[in-house]
N, C-alpha and C. Protein backbone atom coordinates (compact mmCIF):
# COMPACT_ATOMS: atom_id res chain seq x y z
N UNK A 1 64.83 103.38 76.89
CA UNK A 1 64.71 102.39 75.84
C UNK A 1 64.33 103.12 74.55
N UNK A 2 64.94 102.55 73.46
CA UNK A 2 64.76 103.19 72.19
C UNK A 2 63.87 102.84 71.44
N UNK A 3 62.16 102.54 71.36
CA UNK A 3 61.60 102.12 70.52
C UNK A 3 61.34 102.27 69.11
N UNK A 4 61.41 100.90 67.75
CA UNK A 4 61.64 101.43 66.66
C UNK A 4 60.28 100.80 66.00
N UNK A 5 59.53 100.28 66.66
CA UNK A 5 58.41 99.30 66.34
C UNK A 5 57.73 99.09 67.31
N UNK A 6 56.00 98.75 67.13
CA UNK A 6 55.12 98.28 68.00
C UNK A 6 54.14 97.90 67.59
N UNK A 7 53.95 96.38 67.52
CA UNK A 7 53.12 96.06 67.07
C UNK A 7 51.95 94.81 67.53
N UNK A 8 50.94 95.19 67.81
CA UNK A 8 49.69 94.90 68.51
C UNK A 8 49.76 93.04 68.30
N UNK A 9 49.29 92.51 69.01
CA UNK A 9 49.65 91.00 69.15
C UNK A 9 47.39 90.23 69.23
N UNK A 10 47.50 89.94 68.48
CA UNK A 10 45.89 89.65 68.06
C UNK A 10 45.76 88.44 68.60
N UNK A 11 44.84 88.10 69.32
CA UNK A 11 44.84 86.20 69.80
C UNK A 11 43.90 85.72 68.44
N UNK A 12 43.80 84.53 67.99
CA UNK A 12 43.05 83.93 67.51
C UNK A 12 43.16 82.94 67.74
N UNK A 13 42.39 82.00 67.08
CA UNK A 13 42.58 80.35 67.45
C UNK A 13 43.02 79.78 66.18
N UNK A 14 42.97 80.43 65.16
CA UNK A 14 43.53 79.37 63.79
C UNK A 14 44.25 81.03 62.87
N UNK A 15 45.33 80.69 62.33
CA UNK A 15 45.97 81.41 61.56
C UNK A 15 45.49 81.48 60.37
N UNK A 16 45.46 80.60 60.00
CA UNK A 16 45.11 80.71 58.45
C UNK A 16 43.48 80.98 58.42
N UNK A 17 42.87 81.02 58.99
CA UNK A 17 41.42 81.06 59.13
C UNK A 17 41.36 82.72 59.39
N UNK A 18 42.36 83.26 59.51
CA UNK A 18 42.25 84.70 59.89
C UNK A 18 43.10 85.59 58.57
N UNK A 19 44.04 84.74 58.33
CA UNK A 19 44.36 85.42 57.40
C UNK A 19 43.91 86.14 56.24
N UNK A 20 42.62 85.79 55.54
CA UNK A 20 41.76 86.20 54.73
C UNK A 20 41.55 87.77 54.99
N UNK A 21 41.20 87.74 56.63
CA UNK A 21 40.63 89.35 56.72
C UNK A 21 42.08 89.78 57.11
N UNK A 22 43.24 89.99 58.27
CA UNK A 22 44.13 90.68 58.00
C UNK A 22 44.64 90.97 56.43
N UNK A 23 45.02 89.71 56.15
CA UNK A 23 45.96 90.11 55.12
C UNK A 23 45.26 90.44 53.79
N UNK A 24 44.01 89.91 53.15
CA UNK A 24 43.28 90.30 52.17
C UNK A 24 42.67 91.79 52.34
N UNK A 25 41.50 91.89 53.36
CA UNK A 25 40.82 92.88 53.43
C UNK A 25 41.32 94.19 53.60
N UNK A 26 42.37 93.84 55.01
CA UNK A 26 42.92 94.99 55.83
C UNK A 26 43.85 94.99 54.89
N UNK A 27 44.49 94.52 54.06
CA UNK A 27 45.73 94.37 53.09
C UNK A 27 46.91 94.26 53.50
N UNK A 28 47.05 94.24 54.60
CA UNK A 28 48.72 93.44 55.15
C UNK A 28 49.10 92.53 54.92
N UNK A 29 49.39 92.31 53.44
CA UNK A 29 49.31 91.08 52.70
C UNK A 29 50.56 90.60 53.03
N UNK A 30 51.72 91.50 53.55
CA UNK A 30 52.98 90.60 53.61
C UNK A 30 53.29 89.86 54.47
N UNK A 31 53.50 88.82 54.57
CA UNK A 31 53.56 87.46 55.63
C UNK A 31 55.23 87.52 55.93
N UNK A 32 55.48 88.51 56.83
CA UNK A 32 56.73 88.40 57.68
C UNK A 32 57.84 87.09 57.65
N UNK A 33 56.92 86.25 59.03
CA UNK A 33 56.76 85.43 59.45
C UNK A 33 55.75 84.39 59.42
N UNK A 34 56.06 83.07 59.85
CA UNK A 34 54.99 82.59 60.54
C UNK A 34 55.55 81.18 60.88
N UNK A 35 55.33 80.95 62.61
CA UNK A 35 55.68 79.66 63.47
C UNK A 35 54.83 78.83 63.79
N UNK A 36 53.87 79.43 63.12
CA UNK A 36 52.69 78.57 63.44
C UNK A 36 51.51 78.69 64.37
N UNK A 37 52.25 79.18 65.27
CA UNK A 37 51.56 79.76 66.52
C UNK A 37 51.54 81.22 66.51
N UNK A 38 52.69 82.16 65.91
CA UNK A 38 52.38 83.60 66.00
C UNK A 38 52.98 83.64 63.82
N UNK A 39 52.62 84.93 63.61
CA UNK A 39 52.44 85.09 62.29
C UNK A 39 51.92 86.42 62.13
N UNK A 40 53.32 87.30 61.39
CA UNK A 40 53.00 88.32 61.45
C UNK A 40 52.75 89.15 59.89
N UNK A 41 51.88 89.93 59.99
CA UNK A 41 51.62 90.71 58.47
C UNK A 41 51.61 92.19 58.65
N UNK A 42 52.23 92.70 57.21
CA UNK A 42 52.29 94.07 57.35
C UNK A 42 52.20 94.42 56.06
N UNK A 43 51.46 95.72 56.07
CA UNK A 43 51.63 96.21 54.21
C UNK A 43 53.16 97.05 53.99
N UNK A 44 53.12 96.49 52.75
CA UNK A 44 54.25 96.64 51.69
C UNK A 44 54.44 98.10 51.61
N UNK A 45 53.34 99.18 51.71
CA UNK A 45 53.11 100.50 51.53
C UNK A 45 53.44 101.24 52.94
N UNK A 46 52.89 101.17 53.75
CA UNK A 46 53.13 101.68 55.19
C UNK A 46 53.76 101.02 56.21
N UNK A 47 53.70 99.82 56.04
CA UNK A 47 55.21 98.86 57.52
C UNK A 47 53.92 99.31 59.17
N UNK A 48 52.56 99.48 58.75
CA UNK A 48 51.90 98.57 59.64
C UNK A 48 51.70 97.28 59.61
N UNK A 49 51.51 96.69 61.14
CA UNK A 49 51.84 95.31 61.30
C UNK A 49 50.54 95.03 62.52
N UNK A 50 50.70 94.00 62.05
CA UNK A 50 49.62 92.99 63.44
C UNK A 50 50.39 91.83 63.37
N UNK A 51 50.56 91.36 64.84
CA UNK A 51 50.87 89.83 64.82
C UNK A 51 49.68 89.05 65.29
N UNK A 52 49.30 87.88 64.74
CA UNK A 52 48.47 86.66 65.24
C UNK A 52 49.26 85.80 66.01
N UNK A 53 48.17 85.45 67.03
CA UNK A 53 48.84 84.38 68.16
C UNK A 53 47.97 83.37 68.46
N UNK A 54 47.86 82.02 68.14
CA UNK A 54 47.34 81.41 68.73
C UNK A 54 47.70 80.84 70.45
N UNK A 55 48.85 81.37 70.93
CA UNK A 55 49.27 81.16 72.10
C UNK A 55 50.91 81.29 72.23
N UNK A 56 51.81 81.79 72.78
CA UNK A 56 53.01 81.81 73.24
C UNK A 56 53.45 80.37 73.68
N UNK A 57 54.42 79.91 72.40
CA UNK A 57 55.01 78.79 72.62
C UNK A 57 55.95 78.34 73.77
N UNK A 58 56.71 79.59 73.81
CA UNK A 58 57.54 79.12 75.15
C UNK A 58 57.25 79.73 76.37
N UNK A 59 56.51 80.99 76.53
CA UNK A 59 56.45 81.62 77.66
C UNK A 59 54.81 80.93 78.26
N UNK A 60 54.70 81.23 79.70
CA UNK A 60 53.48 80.95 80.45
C UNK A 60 52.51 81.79 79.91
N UNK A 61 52.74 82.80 79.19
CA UNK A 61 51.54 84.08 79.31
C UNK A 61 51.26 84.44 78.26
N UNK A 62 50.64 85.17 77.08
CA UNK A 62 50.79 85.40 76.49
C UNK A 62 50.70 86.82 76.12
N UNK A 63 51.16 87.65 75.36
CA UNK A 63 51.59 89.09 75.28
C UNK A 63 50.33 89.89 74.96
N UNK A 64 49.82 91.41 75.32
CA UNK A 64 49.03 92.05 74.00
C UNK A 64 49.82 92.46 73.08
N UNK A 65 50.89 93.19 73.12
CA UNK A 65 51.85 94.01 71.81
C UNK A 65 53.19 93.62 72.14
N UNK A 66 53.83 93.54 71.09
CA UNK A 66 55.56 93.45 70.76
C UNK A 66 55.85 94.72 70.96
N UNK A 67 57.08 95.35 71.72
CA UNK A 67 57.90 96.22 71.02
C UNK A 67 59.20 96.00 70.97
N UNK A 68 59.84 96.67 69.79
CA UNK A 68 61.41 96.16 69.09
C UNK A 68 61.79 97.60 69.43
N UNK A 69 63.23 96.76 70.01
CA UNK A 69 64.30 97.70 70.31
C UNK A 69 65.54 97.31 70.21
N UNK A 70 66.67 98.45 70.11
CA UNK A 70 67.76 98.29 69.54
C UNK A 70 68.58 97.26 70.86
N UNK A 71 68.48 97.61 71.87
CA UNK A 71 69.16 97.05 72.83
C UNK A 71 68.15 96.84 74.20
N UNK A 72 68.14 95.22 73.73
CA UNK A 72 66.94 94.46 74.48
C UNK A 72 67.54 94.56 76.15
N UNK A 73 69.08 94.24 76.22
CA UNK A 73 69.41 93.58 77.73
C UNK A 73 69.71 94.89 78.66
N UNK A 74 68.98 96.14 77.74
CA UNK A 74 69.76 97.59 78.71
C UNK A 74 67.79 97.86 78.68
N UNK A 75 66.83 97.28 77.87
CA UNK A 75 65.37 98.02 78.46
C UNK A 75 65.41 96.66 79.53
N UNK A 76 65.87 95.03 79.52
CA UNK A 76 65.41 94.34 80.39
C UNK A 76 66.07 95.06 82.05
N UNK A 77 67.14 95.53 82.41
CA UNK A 77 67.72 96.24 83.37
C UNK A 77 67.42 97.40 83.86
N UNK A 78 66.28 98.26 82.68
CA UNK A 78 65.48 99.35 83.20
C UNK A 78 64.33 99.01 83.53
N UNK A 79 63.97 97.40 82.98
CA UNK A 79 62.50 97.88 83.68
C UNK A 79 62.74 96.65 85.15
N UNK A 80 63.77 95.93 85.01
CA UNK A 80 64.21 95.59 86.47
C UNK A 80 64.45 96.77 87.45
N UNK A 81 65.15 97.84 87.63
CA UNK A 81 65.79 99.19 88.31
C UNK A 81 64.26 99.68 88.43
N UNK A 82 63.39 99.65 87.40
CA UNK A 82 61.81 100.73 87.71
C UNK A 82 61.25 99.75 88.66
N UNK A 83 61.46 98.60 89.33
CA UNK A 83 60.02 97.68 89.70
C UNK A 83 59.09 97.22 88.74
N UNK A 84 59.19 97.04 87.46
CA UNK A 84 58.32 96.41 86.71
C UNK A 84 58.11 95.15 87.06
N UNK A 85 56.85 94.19 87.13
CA UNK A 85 56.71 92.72 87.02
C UNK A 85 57.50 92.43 85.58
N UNK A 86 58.47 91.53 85.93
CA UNK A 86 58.43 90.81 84.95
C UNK A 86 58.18 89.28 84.60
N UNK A 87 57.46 89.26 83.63
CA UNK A 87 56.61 88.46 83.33
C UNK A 87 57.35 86.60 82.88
N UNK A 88 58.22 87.05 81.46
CA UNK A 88 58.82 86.20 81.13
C UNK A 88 60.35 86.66 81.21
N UNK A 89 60.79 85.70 81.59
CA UNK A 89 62.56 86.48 81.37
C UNK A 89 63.26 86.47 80.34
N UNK A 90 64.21 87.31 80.16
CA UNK A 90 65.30 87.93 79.31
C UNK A 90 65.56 86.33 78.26
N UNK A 91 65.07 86.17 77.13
CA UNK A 91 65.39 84.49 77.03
C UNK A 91 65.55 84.53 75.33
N UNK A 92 66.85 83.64 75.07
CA UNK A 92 67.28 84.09 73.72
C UNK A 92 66.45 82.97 72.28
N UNK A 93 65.97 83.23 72.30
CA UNK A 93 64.40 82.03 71.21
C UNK A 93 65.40 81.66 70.07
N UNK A 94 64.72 80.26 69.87
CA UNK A 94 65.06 79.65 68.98
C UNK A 94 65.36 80.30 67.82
N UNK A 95 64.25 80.58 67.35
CA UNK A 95 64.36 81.74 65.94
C UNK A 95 64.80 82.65 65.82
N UNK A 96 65.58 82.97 66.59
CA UNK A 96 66.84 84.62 67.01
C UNK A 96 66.15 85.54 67.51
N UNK A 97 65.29 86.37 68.11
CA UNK A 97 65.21 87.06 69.09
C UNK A 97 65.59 86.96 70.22
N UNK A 98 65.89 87.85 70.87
CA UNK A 98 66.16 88.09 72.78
C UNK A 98 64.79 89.00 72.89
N UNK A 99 64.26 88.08 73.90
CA UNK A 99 63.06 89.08 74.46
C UNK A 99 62.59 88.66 76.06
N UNK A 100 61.72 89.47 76.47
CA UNK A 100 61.26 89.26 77.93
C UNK A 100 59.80 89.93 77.63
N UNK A 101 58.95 89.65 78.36
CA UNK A 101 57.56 90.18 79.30
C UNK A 101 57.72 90.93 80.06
N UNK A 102 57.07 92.39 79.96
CA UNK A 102 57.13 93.40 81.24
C UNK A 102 55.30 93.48 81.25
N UNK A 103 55.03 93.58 82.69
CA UNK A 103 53.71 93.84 82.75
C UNK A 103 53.74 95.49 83.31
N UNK A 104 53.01 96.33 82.40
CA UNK A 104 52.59 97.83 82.57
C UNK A 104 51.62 97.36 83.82
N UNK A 105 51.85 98.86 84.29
CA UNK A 105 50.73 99.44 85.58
C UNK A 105 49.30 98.83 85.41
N UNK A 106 49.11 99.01 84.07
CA UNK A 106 47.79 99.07 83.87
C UNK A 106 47.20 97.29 83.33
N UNK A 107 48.24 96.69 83.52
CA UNK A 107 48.10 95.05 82.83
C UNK A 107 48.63 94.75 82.14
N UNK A 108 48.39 95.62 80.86
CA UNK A 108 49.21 94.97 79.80
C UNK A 108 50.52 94.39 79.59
N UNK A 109 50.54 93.48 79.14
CA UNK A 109 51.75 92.27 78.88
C UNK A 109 52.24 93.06 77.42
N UNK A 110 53.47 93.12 77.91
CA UNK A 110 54.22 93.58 76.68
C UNK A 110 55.57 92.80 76.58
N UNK A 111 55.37 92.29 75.49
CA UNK A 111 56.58 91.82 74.76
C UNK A 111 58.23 92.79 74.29
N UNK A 112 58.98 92.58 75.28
CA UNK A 112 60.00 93.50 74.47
C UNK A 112 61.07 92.60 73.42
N UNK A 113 61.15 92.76 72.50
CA UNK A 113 62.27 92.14 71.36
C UNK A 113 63.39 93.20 71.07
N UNK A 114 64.39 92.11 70.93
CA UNK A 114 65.56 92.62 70.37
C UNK A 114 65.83 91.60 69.25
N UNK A 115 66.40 92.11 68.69
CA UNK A 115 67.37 91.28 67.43
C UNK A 115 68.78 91.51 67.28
N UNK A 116 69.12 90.12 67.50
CA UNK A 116 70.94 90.30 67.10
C UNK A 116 70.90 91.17 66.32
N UNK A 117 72.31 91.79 65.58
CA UNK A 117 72.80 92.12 64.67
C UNK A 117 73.78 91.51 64.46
C-alpha cells in the first residue's frame, strides 16, 4: 500500500467547542471539511492535520487515525490476504470516499481512505 497521508482522528464530544484550541492555538486554522460529526484542520504552512470525531456516522466503531491512499480496493485485498480484522468494510460514503477499518496487532482501528479520481 502506498501511503500519502496520516492523520490522527481526535474523539471529542462537540466540534466547535474544540475548535478554538486546534485551529486557533495549535493553528490548523484550515477547516478542510466538516460533517458535523468528523471535521478536519490543517495548517496552510505544513499540511499537518488532525481530524475531530464526535463518533463515526456510518460505521459501528470508531477509528484512531485515517490513512489516504492512492488505491484503496488493492490495500483492502492486502490486508484481507495478511489476516487483518477487518473492522468496517470496503464501503463507498456518501461524500466520495472508499474506505474500510483494519484493526492493527496492537488495536488500533485504522481508517484506510481512498479518493476517486
Amino acid at each position: 500500500m502506498r501511503v500519502h497521508k496520516v492523520i490522527p482522528n481526535i474523539a471529542v464530544d462537540d466540534i466547535a467547542a474544540a475548535r478554538g484550541f486546534y485551529a486557533d492555538f495549535l493553528g490548523l486554522g484550515d477547516e478542510e471539511f466538516n460533517l458535523g460529526w468528523v471535521a478536519r484542520f490543517s495548517s496552510p504552512d505544513h499540511g499537518a492535520s488532525v481530524q475531530l470525531v464526535t463518533g463515526d456516522r456510518t460505521a459501528e466503531i470508531d477509528s484512531d487515525l485515517s490513512v489516504m491512499t492512492d488505491d484503496v480496493e488493492a490495500a483492502y485485498a492486502e490486508a484481507q490476504r495478511s489476516g487483518y480484522e477487518i473492522v468496517h468494510p470496503l464501503t463507498s460514503e456518501e461524500w466520495g470516499p472508499r474506505r474500510f477499518f483494519v484493526r492493527a496487532p496492537d488495536g488500533t482501528v485504522v481508517n484506510v481512505v481512498g479518493h476517486p479520481h
